[in-house]
N, C-alpha and C. Protein backbone atom coordinates (compact mmCIF):
# COMPACT_ATOMS: atom_id res chain seq x y z
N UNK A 1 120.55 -138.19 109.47
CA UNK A 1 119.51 -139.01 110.07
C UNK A 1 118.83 -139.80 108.97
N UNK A 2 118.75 -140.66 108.96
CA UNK A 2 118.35 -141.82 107.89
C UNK A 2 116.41 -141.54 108.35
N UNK A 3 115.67 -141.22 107.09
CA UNK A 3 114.54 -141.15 106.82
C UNK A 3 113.63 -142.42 106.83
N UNK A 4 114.13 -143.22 105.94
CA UNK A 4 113.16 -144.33 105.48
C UNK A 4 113.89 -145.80 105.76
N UNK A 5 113.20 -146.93 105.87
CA UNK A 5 113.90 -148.19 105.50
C UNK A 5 114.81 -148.40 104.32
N UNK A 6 114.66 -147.66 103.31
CA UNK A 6 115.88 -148.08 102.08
C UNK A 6 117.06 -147.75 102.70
N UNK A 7 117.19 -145.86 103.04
CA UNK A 7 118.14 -145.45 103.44
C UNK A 7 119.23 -145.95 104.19
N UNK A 8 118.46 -146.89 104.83
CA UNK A 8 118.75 -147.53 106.58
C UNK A 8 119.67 -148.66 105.92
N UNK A 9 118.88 -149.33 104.86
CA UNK A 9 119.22 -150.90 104.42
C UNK A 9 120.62 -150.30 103.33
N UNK A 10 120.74 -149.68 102.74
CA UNK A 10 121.67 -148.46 101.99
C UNK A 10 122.72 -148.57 102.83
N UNK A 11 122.84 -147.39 104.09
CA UNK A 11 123.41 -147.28 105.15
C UNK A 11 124.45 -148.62 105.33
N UNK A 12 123.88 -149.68 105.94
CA UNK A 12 123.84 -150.73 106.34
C UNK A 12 124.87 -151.66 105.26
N UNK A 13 124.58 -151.72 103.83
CA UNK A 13 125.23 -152.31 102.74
C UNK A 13 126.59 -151.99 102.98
N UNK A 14 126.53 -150.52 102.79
CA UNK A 14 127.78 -149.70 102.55
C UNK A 14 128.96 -149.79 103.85
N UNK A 15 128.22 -149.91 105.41
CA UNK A 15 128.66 -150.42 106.04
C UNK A 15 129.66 -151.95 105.97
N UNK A 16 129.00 -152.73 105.70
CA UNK A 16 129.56 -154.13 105.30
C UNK A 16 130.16 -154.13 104.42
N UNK A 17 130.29 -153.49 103.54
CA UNK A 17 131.37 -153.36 102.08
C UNK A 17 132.90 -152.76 102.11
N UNK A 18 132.86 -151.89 102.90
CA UNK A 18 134.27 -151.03 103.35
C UNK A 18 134.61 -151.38 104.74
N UNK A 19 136.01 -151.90 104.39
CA UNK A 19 136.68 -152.14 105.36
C UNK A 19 137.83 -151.30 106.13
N UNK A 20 137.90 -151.36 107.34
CA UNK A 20 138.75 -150.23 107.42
C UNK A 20 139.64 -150.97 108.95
N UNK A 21 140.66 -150.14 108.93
CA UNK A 21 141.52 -151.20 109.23
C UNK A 21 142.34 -150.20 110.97
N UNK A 22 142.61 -150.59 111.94
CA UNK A 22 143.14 -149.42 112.94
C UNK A 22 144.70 -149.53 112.59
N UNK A 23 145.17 -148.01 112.61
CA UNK A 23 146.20 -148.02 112.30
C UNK A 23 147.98 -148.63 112.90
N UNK A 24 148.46 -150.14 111.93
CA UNK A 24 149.60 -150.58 112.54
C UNK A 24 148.79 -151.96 113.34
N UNK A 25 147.59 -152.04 113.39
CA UNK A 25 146.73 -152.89 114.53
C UNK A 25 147.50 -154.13 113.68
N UNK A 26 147.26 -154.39 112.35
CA UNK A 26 147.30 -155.67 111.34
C UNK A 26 145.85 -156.02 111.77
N UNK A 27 144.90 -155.73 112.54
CA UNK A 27 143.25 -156.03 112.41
C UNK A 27 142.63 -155.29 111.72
N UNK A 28 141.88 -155.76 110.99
CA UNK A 28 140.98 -155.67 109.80
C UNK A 28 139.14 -155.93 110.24
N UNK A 29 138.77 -154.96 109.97
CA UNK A 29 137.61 -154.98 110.65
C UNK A 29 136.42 -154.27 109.89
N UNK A 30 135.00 -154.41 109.60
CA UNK A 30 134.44 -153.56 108.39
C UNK A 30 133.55 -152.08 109.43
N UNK A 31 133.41 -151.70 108.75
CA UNK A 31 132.82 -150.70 109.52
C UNK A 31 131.37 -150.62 110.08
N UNK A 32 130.75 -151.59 109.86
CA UNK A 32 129.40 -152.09 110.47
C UNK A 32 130.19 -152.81 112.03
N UNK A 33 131.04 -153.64 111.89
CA UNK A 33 131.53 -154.04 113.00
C UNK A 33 131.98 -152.99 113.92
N UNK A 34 132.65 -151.63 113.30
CA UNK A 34 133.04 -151.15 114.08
C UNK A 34 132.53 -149.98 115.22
N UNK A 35 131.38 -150.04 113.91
CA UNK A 35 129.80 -148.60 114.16
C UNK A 35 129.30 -149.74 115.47
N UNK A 36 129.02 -150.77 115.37
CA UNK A 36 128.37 -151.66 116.11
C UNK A 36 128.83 -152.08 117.52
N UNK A 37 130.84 -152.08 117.75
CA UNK A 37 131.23 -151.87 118.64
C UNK A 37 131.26 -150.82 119.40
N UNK A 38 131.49 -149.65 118.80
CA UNK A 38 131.32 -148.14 119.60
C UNK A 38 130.17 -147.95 120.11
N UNK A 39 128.96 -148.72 119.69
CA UNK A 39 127.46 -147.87 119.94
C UNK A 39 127.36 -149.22 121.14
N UNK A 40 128.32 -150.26 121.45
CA UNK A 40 127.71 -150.72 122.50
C UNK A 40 128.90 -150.82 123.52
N UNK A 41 129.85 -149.99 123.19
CA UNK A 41 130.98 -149.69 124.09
C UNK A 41 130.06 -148.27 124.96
N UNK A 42 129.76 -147.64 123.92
CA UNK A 42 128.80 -146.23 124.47
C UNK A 42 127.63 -146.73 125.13
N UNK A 43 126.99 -147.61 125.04
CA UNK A 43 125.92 -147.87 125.81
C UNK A 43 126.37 -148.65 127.19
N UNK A 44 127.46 -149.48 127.22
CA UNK A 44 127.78 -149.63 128.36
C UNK A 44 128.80 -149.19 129.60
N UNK A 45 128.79 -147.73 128.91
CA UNK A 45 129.19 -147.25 130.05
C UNK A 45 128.51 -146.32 130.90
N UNK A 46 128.95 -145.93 132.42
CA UNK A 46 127.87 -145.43 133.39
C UNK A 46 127.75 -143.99 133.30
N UNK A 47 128.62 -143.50 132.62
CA UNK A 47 128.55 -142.46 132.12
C UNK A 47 127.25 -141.84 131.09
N UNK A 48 126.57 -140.82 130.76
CA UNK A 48 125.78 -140.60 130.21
C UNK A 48 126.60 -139.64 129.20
N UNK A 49 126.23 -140.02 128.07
CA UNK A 49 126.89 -139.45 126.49
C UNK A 49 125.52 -139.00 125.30
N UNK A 50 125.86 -137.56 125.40
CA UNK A 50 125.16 -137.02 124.52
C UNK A 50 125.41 -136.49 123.78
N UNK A 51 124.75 -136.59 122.23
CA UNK A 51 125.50 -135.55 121.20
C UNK A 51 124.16 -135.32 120.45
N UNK A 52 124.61 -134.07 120.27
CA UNK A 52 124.55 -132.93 119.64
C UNK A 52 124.97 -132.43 118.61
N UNK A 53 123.86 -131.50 117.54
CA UNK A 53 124.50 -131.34 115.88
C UNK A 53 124.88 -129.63 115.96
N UNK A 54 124.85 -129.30 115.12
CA UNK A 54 125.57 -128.00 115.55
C UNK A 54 124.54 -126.57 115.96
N UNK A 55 123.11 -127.23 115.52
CA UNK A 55 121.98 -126.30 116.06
C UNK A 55 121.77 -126.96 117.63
N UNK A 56 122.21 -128.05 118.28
CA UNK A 56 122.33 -128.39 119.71
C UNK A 56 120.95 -129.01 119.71
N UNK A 57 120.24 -129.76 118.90
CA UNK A 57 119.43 -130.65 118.36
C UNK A 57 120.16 -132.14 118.99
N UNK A 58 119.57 -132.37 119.82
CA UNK A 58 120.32 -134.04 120.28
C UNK A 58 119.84 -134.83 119.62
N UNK A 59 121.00 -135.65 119.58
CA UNK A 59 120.77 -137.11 117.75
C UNK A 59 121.61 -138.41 118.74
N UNK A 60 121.87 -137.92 119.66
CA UNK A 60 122.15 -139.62 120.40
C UNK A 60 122.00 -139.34 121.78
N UNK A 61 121.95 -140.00 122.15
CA UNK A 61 121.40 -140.23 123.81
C UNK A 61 121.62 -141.68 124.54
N UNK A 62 122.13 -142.01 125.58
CA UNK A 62 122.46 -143.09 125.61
C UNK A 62 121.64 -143.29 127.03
N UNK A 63 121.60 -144.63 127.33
CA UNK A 63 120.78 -145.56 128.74
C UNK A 63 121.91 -145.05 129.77
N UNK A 64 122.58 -144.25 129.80
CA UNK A 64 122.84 -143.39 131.11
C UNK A 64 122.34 -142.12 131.15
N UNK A 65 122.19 -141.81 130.18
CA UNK A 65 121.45 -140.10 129.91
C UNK A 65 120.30 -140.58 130.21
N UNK A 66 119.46 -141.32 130.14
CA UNK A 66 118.10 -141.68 130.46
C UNK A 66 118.14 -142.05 131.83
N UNK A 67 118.90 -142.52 132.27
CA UNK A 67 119.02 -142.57 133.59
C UNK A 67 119.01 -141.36 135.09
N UNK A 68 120.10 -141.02 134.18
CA UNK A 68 120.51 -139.21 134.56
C UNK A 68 119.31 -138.72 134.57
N UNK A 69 118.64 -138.45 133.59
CA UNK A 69 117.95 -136.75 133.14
C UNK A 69 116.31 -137.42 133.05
N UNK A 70 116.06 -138.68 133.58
CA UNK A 70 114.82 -139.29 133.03
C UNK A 70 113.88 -139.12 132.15
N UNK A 71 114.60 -138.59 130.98
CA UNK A 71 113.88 -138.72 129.67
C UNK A 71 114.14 -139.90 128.65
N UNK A 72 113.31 -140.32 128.02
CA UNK A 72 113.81 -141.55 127.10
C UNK A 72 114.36 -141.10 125.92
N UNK A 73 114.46 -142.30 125.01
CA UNK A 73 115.11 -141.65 124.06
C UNK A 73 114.73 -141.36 123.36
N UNK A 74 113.54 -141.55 123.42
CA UNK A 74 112.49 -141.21 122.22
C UNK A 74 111.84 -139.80 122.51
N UNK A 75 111.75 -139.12 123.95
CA UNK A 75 111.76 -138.19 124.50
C UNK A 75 112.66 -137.36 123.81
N UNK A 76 114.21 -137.76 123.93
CA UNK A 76 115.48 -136.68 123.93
C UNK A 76 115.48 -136.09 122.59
N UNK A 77 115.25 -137.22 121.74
CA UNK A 77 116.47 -137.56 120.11
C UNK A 77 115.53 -136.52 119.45
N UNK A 78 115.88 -135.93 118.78
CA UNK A 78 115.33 -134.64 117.69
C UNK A 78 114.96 -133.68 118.77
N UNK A 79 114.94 -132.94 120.08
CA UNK A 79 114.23 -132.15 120.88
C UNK A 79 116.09 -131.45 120.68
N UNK A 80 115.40 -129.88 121.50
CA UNK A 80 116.90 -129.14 122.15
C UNK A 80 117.19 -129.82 123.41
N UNK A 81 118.88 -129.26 123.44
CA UNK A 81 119.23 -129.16 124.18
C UNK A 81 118.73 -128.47 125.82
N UNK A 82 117.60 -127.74 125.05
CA UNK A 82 117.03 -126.85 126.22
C UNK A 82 116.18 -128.13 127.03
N UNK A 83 116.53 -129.32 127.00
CA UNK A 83 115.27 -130.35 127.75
C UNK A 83 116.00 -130.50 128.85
N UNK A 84 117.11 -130.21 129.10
CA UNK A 84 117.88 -130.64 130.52
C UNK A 84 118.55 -129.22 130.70
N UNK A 85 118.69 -128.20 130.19
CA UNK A 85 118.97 -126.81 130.76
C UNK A 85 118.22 -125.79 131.33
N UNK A 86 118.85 -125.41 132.49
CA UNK A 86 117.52 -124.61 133.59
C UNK A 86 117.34 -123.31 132.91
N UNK A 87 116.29 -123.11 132.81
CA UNK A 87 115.73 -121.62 131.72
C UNK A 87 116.66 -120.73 132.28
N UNK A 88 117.16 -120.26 133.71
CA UNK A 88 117.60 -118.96 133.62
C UNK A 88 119.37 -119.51 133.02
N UNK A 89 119.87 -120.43 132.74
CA UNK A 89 120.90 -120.53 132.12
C UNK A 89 120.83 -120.73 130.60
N UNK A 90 119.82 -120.95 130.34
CA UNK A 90 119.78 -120.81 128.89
C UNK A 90 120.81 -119.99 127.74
N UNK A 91 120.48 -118.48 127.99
CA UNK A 91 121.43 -117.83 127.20
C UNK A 91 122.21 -117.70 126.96
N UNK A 92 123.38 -117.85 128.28
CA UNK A 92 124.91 -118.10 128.55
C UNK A 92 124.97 -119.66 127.97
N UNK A 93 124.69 -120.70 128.04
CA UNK A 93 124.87 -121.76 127.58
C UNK A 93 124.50 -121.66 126.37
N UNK A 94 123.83 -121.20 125.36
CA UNK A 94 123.87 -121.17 124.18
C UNK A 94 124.69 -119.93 123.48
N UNK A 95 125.42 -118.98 123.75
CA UNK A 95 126.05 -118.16 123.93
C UNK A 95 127.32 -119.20 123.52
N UNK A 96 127.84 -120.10 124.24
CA UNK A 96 129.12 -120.51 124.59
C UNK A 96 128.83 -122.12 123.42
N UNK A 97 127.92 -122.27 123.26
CA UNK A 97 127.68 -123.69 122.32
C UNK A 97 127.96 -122.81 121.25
N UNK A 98 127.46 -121.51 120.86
CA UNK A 98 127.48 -121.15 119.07
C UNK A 98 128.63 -120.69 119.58
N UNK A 99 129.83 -120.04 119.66
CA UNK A 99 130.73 -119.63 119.88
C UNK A 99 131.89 -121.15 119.48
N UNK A 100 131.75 -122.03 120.10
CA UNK A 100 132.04 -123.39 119.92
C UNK A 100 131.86 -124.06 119.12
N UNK A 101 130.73 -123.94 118.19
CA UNK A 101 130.12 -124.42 116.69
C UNK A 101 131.13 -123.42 115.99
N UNK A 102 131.22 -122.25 116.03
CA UNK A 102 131.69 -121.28 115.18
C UNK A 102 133.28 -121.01 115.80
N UNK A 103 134.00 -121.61 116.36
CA UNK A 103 135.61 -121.20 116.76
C UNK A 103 135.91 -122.92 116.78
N UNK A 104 135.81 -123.42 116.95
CA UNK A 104 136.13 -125.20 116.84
C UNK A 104 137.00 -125.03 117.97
N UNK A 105 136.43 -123.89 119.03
CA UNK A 105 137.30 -124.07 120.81
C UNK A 105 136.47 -124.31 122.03
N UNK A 106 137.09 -124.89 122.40
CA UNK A 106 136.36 -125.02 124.12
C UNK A 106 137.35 -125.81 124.86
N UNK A 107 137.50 -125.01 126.09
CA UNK A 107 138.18 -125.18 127.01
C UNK A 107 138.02 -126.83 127.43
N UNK A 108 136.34 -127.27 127.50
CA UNK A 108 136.05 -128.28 128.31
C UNK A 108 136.31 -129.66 127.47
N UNK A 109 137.19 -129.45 126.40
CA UNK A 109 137.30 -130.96 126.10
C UNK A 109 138.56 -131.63 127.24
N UNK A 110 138.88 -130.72 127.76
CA UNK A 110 139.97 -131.14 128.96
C UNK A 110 139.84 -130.70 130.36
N UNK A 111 139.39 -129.57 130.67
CA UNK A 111 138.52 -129.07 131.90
C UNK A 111 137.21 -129.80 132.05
N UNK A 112 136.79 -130.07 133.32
CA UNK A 112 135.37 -130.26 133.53
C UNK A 112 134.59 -129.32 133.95
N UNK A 113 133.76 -129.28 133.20
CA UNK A 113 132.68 -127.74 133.52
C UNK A 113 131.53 -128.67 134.35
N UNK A 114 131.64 -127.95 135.24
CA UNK A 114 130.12 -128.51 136.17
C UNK A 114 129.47 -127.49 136.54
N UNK A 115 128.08 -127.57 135.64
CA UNK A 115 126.79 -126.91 135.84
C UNK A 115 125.59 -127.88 136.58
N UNK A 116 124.47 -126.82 136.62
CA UNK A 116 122.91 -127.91 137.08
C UNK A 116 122.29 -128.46 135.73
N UNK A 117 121.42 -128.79 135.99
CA UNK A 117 120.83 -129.48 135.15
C UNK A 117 119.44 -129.41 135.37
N UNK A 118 118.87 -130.07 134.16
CA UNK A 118 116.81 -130.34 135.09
C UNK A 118 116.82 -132.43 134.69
N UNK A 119 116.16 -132.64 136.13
CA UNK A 119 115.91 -134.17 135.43
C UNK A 119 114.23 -133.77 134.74
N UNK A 120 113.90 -134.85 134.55
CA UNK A 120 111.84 -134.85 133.64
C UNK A 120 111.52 -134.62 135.10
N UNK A 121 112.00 -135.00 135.94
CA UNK A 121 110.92 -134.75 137.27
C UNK A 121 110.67 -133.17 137.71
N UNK A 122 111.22 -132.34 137.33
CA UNK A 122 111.93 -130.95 137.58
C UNK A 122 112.75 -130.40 139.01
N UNK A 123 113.24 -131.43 139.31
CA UNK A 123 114.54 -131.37 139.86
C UNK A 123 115.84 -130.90 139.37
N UNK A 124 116.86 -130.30 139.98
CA UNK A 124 117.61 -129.62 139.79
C UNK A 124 118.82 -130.82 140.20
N UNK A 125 119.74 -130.91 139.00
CA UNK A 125 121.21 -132.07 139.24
C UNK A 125 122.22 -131.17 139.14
N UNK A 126 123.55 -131.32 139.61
CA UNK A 126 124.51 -130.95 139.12
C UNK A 126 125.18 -131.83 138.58
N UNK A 127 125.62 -131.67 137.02
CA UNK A 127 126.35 -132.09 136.47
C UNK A 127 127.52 -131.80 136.37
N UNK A 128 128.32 -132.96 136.28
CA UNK A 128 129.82 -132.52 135.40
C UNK A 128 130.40 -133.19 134.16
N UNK A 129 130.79 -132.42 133.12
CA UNK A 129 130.87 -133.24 132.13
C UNK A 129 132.05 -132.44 131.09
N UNK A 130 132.60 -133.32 130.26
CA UNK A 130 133.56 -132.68 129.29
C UNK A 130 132.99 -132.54 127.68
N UNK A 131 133.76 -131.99 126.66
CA UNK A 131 132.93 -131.45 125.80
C UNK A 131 133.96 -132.11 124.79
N UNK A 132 133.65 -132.64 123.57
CA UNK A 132 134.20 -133.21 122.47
C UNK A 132 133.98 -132.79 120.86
N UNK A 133 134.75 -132.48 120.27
CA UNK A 133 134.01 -131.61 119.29
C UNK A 133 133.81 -132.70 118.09
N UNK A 134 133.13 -132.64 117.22
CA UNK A 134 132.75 -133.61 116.11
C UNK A 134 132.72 -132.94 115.15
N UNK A 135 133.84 -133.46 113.90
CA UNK A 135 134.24 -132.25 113.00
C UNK A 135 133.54 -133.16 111.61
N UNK A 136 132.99 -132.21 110.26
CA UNK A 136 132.81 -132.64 109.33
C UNK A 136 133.76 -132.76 108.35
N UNK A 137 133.40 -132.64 106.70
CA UNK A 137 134.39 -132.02 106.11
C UNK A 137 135.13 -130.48 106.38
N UNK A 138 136.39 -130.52 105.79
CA UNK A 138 136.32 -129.32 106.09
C UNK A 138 137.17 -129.06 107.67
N UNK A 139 137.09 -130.03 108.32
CA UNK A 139 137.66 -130.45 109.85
C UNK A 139 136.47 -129.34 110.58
N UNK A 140 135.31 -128.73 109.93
CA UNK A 140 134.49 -127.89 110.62
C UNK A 140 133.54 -128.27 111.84
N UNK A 141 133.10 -127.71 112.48
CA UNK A 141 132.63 -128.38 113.63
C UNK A 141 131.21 -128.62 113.24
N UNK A 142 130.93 -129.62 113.13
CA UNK A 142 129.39 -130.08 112.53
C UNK A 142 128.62 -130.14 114.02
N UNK A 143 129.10 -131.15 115.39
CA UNK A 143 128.43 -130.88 116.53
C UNK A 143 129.05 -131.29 117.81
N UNK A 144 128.68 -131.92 118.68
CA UNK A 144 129.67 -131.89 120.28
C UNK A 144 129.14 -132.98 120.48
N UNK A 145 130.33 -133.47 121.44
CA UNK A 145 129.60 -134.71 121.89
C UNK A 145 129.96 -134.50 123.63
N UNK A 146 129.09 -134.76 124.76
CA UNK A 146 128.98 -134.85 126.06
C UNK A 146 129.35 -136.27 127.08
N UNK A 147 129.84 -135.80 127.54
CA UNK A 147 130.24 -137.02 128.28
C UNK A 147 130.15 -136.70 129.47
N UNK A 148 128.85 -136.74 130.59
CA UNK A 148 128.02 -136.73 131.58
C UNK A 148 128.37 -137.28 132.81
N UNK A 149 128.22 -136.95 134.22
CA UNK A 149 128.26 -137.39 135.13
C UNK A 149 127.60 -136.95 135.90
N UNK A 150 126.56 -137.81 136.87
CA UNK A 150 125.50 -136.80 138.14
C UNK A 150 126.81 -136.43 139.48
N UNK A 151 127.00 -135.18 139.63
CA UNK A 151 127.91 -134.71 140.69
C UNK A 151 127.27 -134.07 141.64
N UNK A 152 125.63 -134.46 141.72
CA UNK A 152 124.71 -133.41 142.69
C UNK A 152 125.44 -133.48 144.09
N UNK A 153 125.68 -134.62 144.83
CA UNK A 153 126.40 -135.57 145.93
C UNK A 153 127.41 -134.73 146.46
N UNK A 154 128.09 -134.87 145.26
CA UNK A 154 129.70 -133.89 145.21
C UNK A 154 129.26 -132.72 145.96
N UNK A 155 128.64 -132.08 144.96
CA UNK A 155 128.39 -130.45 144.99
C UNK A 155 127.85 -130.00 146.45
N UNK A 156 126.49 -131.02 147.07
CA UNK A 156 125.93 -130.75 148.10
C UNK A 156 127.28 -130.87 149.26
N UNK A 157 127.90 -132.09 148.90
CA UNK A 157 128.92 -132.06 150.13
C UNK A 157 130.21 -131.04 150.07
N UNK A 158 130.61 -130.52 148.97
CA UNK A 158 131.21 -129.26 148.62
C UNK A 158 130.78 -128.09 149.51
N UNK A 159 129.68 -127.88 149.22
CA UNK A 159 128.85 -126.40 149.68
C UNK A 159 128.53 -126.91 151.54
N UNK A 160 128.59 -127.95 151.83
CA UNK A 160 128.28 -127.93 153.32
C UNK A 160 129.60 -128.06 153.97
N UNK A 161 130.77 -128.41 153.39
CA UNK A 161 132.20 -127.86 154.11
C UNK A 161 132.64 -126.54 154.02
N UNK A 162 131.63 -125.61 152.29
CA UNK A 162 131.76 -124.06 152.77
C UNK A 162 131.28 -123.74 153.51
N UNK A 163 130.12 -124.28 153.71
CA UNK A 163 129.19 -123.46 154.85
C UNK A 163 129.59 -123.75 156.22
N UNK A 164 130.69 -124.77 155.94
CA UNK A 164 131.16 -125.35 157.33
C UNK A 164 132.37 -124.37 157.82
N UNK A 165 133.39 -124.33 157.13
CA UNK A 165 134.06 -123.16 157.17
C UNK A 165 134.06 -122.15 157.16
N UNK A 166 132.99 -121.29 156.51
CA UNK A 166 132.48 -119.80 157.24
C UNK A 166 131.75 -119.88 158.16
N UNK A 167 131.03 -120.98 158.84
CA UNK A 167 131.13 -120.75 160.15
C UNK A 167 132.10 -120.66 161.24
N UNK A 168 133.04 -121.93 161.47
CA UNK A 168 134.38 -121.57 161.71
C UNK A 168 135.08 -120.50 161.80
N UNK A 169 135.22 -119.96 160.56
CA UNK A 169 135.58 -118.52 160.24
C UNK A 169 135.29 -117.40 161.33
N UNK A 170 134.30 -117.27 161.18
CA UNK A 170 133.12 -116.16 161.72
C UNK A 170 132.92 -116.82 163.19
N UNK A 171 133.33 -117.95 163.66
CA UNK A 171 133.58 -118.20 165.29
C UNK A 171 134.50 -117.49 165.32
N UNK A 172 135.55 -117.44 164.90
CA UNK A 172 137.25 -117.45 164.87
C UNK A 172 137.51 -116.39 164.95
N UNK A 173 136.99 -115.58 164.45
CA UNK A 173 136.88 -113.73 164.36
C UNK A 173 136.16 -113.57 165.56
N UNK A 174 135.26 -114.06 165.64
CA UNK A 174 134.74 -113.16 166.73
C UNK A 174 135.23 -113.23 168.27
């Protein structure tokens, strides 16, 4: 996390100086261009993308996560993860994040895990989302990155075709 204006202007130099190139592309591109394309490829999509460092400290947040979870970003960025997790899931979800910091595994970079959520209003969402790991040196897992979707819709109309079918059921028997 860049502290001060030098750092930033530092940052920024070093950006524009190294070039880096996609592999076989023959395009040549510097890496300020390319930091600059991703962060507005990530902002425009409807998806909400969050990441996370390896204490689960959120360091990006994007205008769909604010959308989602109605916190800003100035709200999200340096707070836990605990700002959109419902207290009685807490433990199991951090349980399975350090396990994931510390094994560089999780099922959900290819499964979708869909849990609830809290928006700022204290409403209850269901989410669904996949899990991405973000490795340092070392290929170690420094933190995760989220890739969000509101599935409350889903879920409600899920649970009212169960409830639709054990009634059925339970006609059917009797």
């Amino acid at each position: 996390m860049l502290t001060n204006k030098r750092e930033a202007e530092n940052e920024v130099d070093m950006l524009r100086e190294t070039d880096v190139g996609s592999a076989g592309s023959g395009i040549t591109t510097s890496n300020l261009e390319t930091f600059v394309g991703c962060q507005q490829l990530v902002e425009a999509l409807g998806d909400a993308v969050v990441i996370c460092d390896g204490d689960g400290v959120i360091r990006f947040w994007n205008a769909a996560a604010e959308r989602l979870f109605g916190f800003t970003l100035a709200e999200a960025i340096g707070t836990s993860l605990d700002l959109i997790i419902p207290e009685r899931l807490r433990e199991r979800h951090w349980a399975g994040y350090e396990r994931t910091i510390a094994t560089g595994q999780t099922r959900y970079q290819h499964d979708v895990l869909r849990v609830p959520a809290m928006h700022k209003d204290g409403r209850t969402l269901s989410i669904a989302f996949t899990v991405g790991l973000l490795l340092g040196p070392q290929r170690r897992v420094t933190g995760l990155v989220a890739v969000i979707r509101d599935d409350t819709k889903g879920f409600a109309e899920l649970r009212d075709l169960r409830n639709r079918l054990a009634e059925l059921e339970a006609k059917h028997s009797a």
